[in-house]
Protein backbone atom coordinates (compact mmCIF):
# COMPACT_ATOMS: atom_id res chain seq x y z
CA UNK A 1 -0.34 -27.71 68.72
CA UNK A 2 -3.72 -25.31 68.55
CA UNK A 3 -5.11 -25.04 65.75
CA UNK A 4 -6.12 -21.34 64.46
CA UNK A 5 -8.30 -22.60 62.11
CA UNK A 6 -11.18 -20.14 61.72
CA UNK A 7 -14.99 -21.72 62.04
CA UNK A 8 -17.66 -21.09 59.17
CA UNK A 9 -21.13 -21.37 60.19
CA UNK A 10 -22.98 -22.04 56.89
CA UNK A 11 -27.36 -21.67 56.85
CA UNK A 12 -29.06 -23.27 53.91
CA UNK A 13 -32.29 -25.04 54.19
CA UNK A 14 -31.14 -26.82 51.04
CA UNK A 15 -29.16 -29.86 52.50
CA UNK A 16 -27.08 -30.04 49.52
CA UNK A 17 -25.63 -26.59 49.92
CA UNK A 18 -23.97 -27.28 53.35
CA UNK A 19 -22.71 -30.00 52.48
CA UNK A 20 -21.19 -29.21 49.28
CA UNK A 21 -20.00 -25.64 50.97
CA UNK A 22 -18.82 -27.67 53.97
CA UNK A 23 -17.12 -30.13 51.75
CA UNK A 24 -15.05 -27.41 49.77
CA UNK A 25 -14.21 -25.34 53.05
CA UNK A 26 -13.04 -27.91 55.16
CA UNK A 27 -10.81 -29.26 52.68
CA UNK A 28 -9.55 -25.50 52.59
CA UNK A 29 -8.64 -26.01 56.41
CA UNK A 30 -12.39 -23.99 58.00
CA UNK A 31 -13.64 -25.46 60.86
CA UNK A 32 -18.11 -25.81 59.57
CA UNK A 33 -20.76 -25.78 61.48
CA UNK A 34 -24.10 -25.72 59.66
CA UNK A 35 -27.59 -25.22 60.63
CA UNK A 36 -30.90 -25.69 58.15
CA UNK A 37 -32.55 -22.37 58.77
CA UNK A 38 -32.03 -18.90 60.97
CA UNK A 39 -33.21 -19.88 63.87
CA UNK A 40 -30.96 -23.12 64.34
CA UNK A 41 -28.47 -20.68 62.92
CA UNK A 42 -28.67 -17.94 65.81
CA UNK A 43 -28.60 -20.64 68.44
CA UNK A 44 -25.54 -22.31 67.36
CA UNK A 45 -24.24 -18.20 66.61
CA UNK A 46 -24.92 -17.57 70.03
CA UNK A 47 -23.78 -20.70 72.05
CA UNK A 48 -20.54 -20.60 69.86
CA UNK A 49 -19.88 -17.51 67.87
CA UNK A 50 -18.30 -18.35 64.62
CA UNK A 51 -15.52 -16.65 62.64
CA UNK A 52 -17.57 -16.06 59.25
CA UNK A 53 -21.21 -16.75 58.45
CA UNK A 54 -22.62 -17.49 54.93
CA UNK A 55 -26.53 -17.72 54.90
CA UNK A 56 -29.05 -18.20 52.30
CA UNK A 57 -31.59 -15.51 52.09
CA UNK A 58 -34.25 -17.58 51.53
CA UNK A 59 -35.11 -19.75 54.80
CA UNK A 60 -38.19 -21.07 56.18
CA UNK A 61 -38.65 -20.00 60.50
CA UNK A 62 -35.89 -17.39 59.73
CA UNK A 63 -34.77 -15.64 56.53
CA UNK A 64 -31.23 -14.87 56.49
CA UNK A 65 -32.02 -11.06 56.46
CA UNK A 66 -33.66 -11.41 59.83
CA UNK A 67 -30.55 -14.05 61.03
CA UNK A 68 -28.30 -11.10 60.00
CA UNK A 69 -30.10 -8.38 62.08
CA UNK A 70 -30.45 -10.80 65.75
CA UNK A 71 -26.80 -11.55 65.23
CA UNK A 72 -26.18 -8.01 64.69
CA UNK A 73 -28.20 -7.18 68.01
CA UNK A 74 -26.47 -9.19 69.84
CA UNK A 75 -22.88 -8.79 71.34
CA UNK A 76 -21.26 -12.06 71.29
CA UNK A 77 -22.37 -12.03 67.39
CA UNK A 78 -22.46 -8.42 66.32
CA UNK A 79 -18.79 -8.24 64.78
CA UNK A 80 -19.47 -11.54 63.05
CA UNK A 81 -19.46 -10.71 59.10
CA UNK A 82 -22.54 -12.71 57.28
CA UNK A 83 -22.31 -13.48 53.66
CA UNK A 84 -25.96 -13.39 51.85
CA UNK A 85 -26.18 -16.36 49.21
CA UNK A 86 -29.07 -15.45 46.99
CA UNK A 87 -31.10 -15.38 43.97
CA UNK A 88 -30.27 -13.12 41.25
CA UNK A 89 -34.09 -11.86 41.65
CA UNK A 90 -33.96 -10.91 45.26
CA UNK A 91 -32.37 -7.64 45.94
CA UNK A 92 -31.44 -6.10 49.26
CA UNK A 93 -32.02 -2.60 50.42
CA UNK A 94 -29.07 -1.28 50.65
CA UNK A 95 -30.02 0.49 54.24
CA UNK A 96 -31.54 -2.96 55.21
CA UNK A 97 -27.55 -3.73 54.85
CA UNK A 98 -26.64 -0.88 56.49
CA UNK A 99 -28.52 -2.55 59.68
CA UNK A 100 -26.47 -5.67 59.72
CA UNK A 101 -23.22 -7.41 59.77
CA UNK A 102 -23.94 -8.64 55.87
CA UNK A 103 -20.49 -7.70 54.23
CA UNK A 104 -21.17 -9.63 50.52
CA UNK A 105 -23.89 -10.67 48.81
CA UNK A 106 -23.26 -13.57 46.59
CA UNK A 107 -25.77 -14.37 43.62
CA UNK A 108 -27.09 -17.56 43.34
CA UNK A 109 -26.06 -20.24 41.38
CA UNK A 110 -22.64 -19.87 43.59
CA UNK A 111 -19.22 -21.14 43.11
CA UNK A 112 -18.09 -22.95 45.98
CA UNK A 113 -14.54 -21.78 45.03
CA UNK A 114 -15.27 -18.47 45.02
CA UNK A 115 -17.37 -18.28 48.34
CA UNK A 116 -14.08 -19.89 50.21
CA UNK A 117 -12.17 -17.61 48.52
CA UNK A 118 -14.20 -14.58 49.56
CA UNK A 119 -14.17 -16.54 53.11
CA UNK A 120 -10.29 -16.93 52.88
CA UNK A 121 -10.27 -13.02 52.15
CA UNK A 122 -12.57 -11.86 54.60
CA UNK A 123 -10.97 -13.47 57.06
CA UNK A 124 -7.48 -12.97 56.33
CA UNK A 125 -4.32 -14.88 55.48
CA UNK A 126 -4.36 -17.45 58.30
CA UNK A 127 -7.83 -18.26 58.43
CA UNK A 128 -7.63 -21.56 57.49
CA UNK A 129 -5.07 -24.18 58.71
CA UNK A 130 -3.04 -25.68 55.59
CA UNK A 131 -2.64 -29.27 55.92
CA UNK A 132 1.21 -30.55 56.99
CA UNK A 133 3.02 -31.35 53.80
């Protein structure tokens, strides 16, 4: 059987963050992928386009603004919808949104519920692949 499971690249250069994201969305049935900055991020993007990707803002090599705008650029990745994970200090321009795929903007501290859920959402009913009872 194939599975339609939907893959989740997730960018944090905070190890504990993909892990702990990876963690809560595989056990929700995501295929994760994770890379520890943009640059990583948009190679693995490009080699493999993922369903969903949720980036940190703040990134050493590549911030996840910039990550948003090369996948945007580029069309294997430009249809690819980015969540932003960051601080409650750092706003967005709203027209530097405009110029990429970023479709939420989640505040950190996060809830790893909620971003699957907003993943689960995004992505639509079948997204992820319940496990066989």
């Amino acid at each position: 059987m194939e599975s339609t499971a939907r893959t989740i690249l997730i960018c944090d250069d905070e190890p504990h963050v993909p892990q702990i994201m990876g963690m809560t969305l595989g056990d929700a049935g995501f295929l994760v992928r994770t890379a520890a900055d943009g640059r990583e991020a948009l190679g693995l993007a490009v080699a493999q386009p993922p369903d969903l990707v949720i980036t940190d803002f703040q990134m050493p090599r590549m911030n996840g603004l910039e990550l948003a705008r090369h996948l945007r650029s580029r069309p294997e990745t430009m249809r690819v919808p980015v969540i932003m994970l960051t601080s409650r200090s750092h706003r967005i321009d709203p027209g530097e949104l405009a110029a990429t795929a970023i479709v939420r903007v989640m505040p950190k501290p996060f809830s790893p519920r909620d971003v699957t859920a907003e993943a689960a959402r995004l992505l639509g009913p079948d997204a992820a692949v319940a496990e066989a009872a």
